[in-house]
PDB file of N, CA and C in Angstrom:
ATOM      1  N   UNK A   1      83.162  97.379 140.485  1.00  0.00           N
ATOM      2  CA  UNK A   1      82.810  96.025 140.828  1.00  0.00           C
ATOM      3  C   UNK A   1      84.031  95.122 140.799  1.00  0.00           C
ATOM      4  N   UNK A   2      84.892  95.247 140.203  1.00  0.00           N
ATOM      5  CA  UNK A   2      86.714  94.781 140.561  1.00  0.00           C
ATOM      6  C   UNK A   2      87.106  94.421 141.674  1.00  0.00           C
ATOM      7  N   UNK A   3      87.852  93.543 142.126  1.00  0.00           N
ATOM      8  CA  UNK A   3      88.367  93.313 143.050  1.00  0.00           C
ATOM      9  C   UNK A   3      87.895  92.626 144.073  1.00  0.00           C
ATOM     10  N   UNK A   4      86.976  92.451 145.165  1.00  0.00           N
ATOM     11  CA  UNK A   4      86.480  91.911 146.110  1.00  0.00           C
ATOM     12  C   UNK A   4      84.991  91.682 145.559  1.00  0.00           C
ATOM     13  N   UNK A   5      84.218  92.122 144.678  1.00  0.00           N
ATOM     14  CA  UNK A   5      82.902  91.643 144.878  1.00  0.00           C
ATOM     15  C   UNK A   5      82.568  90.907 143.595  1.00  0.00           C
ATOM     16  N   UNK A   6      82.120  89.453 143.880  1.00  0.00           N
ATOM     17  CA  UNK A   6      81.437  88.590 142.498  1.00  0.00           C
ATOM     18  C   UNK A   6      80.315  90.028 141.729  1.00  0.00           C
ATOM     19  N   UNK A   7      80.119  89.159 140.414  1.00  0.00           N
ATOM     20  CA  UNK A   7      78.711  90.034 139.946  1.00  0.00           C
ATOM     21  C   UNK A   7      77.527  88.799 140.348  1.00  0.00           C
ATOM     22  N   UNK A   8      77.246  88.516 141.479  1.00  0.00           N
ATOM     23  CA  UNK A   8      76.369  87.923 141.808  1.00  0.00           C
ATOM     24  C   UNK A   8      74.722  87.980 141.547  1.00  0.00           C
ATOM     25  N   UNK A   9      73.979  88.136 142.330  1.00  0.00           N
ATOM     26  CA  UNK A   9      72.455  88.185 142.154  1.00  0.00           C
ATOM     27  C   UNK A   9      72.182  89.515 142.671  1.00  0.00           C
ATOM     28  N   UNK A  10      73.286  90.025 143.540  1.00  0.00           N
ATOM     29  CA  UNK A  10      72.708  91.263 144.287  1.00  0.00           C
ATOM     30  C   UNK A  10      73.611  92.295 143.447  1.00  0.00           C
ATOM     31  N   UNK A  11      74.405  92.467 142.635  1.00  0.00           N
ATOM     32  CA  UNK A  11      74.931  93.411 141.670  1.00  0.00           C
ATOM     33  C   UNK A  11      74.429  93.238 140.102  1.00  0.00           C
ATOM     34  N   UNK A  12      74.642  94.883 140.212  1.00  0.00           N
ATOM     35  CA  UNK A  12      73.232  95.297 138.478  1.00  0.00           C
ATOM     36  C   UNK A  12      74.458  95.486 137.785  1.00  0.00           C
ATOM     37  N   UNK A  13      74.630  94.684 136.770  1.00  0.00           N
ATOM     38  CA  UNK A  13      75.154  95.992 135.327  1.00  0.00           C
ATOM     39  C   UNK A  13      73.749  95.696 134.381  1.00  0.00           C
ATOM     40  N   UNK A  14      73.654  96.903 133.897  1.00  0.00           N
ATOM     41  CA  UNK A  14      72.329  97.267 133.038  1.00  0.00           C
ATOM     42  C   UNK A  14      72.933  98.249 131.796  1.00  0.00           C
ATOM     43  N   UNK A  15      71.948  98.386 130.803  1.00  0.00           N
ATOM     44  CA  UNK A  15      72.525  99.117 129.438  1.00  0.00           C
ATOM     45  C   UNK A  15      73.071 100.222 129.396  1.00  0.00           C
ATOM     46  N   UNK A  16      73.018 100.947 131.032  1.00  0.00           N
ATOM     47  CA  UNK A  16      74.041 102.385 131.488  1.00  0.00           C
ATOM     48  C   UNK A  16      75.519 102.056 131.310  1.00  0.00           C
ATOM     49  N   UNK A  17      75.616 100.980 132.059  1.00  0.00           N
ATOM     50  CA  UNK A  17      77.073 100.416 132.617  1.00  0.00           C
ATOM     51  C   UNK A  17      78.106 100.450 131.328  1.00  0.00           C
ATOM     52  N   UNK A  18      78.782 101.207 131.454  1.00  0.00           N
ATOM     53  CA  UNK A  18      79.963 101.547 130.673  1.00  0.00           C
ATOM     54  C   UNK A  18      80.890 100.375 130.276  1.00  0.00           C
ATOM     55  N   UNK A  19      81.300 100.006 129.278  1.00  0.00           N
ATOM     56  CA  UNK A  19      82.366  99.148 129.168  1.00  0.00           C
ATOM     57  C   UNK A  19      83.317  99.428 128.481  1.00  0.00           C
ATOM     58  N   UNK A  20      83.578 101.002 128.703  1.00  0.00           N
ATOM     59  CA  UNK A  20      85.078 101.354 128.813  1.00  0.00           C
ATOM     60  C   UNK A  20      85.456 102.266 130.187  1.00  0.00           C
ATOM     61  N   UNK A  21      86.203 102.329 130.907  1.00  0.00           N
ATOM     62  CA  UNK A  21      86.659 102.962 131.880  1.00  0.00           C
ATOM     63  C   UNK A  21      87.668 104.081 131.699  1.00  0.00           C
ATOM     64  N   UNK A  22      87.882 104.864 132.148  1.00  0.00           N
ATOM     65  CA  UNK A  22      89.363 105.550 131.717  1.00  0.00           C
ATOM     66  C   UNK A  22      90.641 105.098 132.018  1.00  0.00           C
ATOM     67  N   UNK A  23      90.500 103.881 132.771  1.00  0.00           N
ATOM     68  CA  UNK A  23      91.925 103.096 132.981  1.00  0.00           C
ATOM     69  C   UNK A  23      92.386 101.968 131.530  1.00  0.00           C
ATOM     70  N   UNK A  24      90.565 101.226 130.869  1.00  0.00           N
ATOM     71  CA  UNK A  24      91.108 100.364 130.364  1.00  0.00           C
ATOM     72  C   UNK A  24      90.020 100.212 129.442  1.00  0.00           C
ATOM     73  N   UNK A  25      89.882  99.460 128.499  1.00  0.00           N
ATOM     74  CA  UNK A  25      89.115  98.851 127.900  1.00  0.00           C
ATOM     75  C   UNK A  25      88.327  97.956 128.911  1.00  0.00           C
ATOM     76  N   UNK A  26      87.266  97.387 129.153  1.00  0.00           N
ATOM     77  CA  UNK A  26      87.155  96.277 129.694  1.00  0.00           C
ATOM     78  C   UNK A  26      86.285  95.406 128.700  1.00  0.00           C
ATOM     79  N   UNK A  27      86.450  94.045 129.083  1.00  0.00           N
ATOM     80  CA  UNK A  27      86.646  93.066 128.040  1.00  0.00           C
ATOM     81  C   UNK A  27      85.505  92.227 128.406  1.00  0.00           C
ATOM     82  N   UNK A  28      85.016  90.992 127.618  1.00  0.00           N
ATOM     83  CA  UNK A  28      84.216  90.363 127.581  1.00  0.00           C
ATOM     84  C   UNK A  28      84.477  89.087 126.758  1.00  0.00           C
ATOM     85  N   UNK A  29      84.414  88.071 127.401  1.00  0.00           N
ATOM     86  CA  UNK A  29      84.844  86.628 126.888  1.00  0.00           C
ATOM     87  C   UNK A  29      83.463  85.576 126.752  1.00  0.00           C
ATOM     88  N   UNK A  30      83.132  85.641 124.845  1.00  0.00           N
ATOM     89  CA  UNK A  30      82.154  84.854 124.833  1.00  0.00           C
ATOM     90  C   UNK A  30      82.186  83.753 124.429  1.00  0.00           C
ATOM     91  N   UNK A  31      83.193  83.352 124.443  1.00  0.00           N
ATOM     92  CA  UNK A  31      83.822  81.527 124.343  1.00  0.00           C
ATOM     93  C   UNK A  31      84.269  80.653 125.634  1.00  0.00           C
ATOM     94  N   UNK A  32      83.532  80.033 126.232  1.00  0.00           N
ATOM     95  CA  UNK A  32      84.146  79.469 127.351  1.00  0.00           C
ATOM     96  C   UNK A  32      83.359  78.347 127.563  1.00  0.00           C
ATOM     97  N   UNK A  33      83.844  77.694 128.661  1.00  0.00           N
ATOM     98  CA  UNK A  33      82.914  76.460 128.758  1.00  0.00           C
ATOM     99  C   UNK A  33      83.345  76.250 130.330  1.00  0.00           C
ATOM    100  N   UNK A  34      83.147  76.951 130.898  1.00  0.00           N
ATOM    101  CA  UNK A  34      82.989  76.714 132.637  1.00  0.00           C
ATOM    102  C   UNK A  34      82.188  75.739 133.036  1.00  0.00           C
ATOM    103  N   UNK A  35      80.990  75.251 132.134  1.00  0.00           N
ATOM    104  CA  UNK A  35      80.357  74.149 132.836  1.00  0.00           C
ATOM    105  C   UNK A  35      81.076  72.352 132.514  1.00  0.00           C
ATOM    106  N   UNK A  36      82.110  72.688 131.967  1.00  0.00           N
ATOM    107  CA  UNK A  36      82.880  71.488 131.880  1.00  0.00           C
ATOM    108  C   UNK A  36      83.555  70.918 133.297  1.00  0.00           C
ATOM    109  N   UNK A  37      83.445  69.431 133.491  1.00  0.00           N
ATOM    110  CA  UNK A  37      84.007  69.117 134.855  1.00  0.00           C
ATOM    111  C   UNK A  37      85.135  69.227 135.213  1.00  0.00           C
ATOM    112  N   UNK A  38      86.169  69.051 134.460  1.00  0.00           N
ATOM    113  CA  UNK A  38      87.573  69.630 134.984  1.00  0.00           C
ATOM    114  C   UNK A  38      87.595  70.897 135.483  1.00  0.00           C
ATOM    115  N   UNK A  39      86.885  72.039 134.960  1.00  0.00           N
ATOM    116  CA  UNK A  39      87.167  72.953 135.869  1.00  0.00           C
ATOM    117  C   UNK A  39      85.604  73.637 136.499  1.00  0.00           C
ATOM    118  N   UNK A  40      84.865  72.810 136.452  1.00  0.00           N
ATOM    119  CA  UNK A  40      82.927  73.313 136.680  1.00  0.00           C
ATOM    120  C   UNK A  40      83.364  74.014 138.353  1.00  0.00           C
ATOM    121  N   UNK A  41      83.876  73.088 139.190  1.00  0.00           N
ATOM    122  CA  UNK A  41      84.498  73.259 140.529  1.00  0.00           C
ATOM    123  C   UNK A  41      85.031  74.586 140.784  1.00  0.00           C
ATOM    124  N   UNK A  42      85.519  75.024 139.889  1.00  0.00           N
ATOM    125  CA  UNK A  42      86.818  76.280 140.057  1.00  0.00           C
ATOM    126  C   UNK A  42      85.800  77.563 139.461  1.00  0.00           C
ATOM    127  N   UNK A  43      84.862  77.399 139.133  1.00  0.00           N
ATOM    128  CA  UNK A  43      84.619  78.743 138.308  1.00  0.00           C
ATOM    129  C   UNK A  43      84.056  79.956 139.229  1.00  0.00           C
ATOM    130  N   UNK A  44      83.648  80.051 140.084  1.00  0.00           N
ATOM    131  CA  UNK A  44      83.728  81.526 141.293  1.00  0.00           C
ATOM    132  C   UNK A  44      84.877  82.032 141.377  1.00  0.00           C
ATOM    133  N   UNK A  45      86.025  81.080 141.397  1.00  0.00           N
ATOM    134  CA  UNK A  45      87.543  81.726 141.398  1.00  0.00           C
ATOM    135  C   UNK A  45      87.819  82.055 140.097  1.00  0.00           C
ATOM    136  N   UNK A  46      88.023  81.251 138.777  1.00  0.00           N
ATOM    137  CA  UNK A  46      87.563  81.627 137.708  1.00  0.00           C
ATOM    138  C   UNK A  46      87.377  83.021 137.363  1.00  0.00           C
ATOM    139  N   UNK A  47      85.986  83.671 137.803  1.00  0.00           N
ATOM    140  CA  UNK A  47      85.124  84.681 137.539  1.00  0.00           C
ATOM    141  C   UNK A  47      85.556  85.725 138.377  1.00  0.00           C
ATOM    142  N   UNK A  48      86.308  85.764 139.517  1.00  0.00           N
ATOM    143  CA  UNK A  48      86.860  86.452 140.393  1.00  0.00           C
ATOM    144  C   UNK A  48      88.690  86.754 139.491  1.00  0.00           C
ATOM    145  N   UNK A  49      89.363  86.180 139.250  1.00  0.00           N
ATOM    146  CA  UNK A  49      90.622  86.153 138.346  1.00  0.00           C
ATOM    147  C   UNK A  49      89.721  87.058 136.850  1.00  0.00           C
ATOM    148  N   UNK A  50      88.767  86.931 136.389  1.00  0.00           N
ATOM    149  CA  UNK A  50      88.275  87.028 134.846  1.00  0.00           C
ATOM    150  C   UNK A  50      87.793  88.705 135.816  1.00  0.00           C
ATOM    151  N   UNK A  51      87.596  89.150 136.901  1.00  0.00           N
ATOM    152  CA  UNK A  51      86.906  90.353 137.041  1.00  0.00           C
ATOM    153  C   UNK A  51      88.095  91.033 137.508  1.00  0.00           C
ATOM    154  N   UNK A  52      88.879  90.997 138.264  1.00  0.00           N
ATOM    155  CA  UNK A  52      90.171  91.045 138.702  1.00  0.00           C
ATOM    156  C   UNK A  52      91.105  91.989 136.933  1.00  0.00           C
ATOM    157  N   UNK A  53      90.921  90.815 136.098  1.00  0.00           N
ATOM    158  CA  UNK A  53      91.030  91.235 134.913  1.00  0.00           C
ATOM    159  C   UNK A  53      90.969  92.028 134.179  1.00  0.00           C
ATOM    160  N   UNK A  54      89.637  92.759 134.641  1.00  0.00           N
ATOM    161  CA  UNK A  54      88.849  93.353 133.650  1.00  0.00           C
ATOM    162  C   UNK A  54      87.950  92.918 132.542  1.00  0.00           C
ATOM    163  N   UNK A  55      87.566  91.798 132.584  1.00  0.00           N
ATOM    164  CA  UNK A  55      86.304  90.937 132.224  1.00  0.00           C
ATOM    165  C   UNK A  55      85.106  91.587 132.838  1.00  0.00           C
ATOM    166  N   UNK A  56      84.007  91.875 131.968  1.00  0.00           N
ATOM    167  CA  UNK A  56      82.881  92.017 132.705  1.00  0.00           C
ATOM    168  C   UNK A  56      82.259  90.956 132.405  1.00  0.00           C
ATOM    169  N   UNK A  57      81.916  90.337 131.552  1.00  0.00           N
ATOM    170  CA  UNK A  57      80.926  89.038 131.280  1.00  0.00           C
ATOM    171  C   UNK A  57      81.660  88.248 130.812  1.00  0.00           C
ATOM    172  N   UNK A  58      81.201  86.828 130.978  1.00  0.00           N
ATOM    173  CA  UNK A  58      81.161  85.788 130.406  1.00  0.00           C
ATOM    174  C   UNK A  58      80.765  84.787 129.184  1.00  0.00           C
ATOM    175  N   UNK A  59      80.241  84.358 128.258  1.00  0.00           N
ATOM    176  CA  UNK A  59      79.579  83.869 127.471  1.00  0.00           C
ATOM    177  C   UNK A  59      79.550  82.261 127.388  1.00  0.00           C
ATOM    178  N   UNK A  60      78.970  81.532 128.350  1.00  0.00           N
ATOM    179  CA  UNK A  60      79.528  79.988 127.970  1.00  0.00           C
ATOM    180  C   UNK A  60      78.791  79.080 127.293  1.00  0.00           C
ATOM    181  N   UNK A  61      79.399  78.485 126.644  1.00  0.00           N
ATOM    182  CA  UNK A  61      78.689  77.474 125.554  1.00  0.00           C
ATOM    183  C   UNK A  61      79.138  76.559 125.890  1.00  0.00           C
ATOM    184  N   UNK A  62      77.528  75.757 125.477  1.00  0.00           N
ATOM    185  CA  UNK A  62      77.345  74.229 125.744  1.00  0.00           C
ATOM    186  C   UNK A  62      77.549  73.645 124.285  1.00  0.00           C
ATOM    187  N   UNK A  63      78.029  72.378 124.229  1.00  0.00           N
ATOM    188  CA  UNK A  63      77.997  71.555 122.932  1.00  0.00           C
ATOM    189  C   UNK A  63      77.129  70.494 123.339  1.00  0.00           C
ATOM    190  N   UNK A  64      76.231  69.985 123.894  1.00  0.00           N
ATOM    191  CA  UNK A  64      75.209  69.178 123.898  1.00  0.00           C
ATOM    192  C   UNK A  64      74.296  69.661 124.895  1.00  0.00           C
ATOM    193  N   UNK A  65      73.062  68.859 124.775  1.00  0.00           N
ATOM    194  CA  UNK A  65      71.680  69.254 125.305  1.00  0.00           C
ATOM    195  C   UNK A  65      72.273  68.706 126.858  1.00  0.00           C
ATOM    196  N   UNK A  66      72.893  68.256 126.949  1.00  0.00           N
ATOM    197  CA  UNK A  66      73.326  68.021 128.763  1.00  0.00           C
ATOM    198  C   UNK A  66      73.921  69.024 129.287  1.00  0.00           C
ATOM    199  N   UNK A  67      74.196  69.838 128.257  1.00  0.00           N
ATOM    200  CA  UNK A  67      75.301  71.262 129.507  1.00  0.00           C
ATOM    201  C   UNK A  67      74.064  72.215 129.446  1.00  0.00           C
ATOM    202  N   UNK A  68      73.191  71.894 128.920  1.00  0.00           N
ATOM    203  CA  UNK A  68      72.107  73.368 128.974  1.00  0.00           C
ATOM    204  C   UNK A  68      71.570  73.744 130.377  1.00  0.00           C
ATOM    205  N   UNK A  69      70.958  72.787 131.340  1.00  0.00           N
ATOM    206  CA  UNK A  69      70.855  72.772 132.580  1.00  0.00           C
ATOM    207  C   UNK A  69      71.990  73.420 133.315  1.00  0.00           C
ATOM    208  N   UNK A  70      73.149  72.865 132.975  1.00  0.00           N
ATOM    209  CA  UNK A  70      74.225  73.531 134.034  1.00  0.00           C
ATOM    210  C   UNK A  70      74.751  74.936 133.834  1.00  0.00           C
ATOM    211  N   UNK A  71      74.458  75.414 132.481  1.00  0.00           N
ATOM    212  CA  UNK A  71      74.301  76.430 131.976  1.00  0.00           C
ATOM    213  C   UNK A  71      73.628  77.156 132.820  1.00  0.00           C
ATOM    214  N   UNK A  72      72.582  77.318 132.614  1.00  0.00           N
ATOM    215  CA  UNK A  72      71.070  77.966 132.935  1.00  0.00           C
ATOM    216  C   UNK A  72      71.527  78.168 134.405  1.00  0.00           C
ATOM    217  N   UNK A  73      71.529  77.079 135.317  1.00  0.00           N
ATOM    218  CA  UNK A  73      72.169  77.036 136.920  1.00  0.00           C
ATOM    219  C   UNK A  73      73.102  78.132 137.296  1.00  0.00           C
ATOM    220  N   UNK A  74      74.048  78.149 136.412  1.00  0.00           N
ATOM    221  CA  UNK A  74      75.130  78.916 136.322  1.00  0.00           C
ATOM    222  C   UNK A  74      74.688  80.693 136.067  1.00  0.00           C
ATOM    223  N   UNK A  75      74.488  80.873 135.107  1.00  0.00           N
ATOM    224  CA  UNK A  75      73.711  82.027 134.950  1.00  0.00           C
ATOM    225  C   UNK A  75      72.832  82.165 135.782  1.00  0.00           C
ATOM    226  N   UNK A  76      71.975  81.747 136.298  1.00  0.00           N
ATOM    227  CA  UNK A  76      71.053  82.324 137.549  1.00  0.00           C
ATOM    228  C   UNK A  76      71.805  82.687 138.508  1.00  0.00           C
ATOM    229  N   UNK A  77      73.243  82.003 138.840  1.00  0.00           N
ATOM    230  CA  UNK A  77      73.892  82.339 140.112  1.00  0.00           C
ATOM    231  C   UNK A  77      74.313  83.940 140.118  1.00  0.00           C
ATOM    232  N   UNK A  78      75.186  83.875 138.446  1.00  0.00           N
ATOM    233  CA  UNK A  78      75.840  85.024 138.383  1.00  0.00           C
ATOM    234  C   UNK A  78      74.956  85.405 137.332  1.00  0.00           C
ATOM    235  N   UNK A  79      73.753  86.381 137.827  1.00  0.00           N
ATOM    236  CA  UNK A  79      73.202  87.033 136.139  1.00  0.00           C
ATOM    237  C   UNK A  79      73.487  87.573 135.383  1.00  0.00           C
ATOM    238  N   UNK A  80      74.639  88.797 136.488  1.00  0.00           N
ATOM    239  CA  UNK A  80      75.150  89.836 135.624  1.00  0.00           C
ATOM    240  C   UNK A  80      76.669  89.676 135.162  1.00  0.00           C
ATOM    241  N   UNK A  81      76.855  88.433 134.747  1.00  0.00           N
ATOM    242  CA  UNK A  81      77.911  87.881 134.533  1.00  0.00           C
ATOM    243  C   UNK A  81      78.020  86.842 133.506  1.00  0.00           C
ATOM    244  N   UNK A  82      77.426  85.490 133.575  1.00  0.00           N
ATOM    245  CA  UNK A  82      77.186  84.642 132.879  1.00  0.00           C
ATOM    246  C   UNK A  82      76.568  84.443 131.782  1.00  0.00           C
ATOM    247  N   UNK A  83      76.621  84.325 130.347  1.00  0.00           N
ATOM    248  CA  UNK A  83      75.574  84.350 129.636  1.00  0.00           C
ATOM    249  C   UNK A  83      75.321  83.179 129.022  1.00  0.00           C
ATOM    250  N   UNK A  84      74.623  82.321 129.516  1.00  0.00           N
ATOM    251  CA  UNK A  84      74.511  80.897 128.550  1.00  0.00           C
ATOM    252  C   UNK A  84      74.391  81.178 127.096  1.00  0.00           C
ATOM    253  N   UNK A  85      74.967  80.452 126.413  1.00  0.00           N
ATOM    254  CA  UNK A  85      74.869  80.034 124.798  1.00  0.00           C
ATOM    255  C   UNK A  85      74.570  78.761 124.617  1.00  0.00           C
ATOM    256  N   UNK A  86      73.242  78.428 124.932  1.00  0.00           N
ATOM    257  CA  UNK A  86      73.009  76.712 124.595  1.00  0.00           C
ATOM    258  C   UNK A  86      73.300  76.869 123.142  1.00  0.00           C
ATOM    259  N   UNK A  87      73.757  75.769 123.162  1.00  0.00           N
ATOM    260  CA  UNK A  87      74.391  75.118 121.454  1.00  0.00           C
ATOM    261  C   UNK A  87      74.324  73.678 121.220  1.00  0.00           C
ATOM    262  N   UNK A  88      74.744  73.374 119.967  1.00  0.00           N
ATOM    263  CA  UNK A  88      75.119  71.896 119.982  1.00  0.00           C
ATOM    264  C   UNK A  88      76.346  72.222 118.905  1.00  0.00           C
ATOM    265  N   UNK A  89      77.364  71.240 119.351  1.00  0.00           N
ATOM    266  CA  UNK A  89      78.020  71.196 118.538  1.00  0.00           C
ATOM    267  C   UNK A  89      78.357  69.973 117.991  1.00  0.00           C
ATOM    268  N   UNK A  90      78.651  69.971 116.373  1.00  0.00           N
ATOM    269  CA  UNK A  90      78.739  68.919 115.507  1.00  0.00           C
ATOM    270  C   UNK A  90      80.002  68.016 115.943  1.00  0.00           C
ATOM    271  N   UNK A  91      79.840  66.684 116.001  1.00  0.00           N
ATOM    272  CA  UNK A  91      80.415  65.832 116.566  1.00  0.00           C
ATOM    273  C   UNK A  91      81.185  65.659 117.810  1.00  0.00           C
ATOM    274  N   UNK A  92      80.764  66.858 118.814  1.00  0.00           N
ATOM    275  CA  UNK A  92      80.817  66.700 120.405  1.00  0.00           C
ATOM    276  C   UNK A  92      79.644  66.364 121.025  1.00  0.00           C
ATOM    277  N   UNK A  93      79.458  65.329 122.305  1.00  0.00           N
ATOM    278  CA  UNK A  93      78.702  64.878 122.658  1.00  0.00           C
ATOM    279  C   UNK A  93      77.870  64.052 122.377  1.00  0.00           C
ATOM    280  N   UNK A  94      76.531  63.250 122.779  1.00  0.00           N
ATOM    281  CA  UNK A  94      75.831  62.727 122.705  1.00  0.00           C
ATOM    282  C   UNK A  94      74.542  63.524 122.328  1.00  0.00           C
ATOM    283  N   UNK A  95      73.854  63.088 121.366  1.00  0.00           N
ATOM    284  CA  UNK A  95      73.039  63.588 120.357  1.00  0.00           C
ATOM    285  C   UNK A  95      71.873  62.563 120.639  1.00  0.00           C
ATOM    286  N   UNK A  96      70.425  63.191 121.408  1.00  0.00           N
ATOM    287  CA  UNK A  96      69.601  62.454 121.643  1.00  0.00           C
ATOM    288  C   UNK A  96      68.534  62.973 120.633  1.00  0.00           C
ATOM    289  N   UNK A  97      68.061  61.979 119.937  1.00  0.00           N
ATOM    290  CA  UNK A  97      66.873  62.465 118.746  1.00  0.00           C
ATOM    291  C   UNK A  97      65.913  63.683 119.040  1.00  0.00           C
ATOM    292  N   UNK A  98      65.878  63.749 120.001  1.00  0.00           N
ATOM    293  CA  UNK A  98      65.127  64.974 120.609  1.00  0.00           C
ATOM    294  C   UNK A  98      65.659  66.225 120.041  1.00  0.00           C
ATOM    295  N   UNK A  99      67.108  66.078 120.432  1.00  0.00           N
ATOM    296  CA  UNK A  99      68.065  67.832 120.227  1.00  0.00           C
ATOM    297  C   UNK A  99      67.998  68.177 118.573  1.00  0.00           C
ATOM    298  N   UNK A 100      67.176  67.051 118.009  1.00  0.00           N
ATOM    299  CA  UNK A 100      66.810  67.256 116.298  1.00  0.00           C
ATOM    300  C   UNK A 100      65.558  67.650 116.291  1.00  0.00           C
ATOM    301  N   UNK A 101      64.698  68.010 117.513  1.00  0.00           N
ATOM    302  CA  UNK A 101      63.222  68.232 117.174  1.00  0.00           C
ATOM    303  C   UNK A 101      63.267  69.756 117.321  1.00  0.00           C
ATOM    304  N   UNK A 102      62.479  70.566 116.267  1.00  0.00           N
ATOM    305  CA  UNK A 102      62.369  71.974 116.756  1.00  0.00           C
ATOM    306  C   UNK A 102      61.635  72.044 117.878  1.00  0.00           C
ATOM    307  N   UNK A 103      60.559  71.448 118.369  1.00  0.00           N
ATOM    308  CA  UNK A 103      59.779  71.620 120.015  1.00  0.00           C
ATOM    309  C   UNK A 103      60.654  71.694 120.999  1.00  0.00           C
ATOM    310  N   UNK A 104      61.650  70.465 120.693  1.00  0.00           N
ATOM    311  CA  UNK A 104      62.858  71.497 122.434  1.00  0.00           C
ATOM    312  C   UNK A 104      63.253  72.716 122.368  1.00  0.00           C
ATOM    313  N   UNK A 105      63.924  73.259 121.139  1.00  0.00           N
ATOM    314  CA  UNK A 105      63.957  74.563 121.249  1.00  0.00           C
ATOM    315  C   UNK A 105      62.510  75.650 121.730  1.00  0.00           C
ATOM    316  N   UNK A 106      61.559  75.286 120.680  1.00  0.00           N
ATOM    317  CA  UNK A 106      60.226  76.200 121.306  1.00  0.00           C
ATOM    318  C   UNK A 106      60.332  75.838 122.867  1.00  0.00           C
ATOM    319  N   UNK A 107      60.634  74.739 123.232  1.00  0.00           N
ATOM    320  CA  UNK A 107      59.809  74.471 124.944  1.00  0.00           C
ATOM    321  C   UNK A 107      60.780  74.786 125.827  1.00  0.00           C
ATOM    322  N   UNK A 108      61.981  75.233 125.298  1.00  0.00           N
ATOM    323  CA  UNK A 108      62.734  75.730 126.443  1.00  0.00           C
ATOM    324  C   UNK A 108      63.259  77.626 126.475  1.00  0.00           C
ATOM    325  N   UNK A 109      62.954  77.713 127.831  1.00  0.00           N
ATOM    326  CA  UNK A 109      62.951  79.189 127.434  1.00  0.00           C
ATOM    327  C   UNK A 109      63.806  80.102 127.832  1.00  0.00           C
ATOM    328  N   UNK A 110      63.995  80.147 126.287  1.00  0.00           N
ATOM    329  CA  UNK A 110      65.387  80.988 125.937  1.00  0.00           C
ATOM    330  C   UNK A 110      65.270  82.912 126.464  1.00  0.00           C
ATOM    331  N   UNK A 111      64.017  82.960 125.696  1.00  0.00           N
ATOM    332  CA  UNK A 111      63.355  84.370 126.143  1.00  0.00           C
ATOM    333  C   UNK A 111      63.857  85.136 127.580  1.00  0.00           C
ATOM    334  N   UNK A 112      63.906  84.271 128.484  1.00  0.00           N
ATOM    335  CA  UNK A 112      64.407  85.116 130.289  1.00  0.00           C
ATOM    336  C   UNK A 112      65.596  85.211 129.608  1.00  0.00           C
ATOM    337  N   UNK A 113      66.504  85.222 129.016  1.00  0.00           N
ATOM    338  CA  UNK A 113      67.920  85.381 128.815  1.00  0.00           C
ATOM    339  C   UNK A 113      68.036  86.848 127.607  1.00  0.00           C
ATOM    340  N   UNK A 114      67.353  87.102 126.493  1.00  0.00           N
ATOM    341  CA  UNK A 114      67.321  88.234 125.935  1.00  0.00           C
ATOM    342  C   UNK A 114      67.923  88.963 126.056  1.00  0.00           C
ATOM    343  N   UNK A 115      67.233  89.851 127.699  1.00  0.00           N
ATOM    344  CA  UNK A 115      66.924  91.026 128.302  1.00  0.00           C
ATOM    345  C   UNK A 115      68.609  91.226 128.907  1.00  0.00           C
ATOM    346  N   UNK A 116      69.075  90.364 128.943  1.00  0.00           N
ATOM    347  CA  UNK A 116      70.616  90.050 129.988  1.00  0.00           C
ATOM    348  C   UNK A 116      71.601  90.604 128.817  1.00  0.00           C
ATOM    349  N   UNK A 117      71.721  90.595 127.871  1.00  0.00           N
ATOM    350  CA  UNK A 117      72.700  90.682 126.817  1.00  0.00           C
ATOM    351  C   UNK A 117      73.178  91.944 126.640  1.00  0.00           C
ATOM    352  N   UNK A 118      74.215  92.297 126.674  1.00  0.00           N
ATOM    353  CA  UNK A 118      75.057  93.233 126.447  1.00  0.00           C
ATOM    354  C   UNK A 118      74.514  94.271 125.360  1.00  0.00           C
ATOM    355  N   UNK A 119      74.041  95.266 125.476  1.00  0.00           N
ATOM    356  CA  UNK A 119      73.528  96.013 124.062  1.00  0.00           C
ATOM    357  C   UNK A 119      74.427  96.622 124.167  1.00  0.00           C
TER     358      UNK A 119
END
């Protein structure tokens, strides 16, 4: 999957898919924040340079309840690639009394994402 093709909607990696090769280790970066606006624009090229690499996945985290949407967006594009980490983080962002209620967590669903995770 290297070289010319995204891991888009129409490419599988599933719990077969090897993540070592005999050329290399291949790697996996679960700190990132692609849905940030300085570079939200750039991230297909991004993910194309990160596969190029030898990156198979992604992991990006949000620090407020506003990147969770763009998150989620993001990961649907690239499934077998992207893995949202909604988060919040302590003293980044705007903190709406809500992101203190346990019901947003129950009401948003985390569950379609599970099944995607690297075992």
């Amino acid at each position: 999957m290297k070289g010319d093709a995204l891991p888009h909607k129409s490419h599988t990696l599933n719990k077969n898919t090897s993540i070592v090769n005999e050329e290399k280790l291949s790697l996996f970066n679960y700190h990132c924040h692609l849905q940030v606006p300085r570079i939200h624009h750039a991230y297909p090229q991004l993910i194309q340079t990160a596969l190029d690499s030898g990156v198979l996945r992604f992991g990006i985290n949000g620090v407020s309840e506003k990147d969770w949407e763009v998150e989620k967006q993001m990961s649907e594009e690239y499934p077998n690639f992207l893995i949202p980490c909604f988060g919040l983080y302590p003293g980044l962002g705007e903190y709406d009394e809500k992101c203190y209620d346990d019901q947003v967590l129950k009401d948003y669903t985390w569950s379609a994402y599970i099944d995607r995770l690297p075992q």
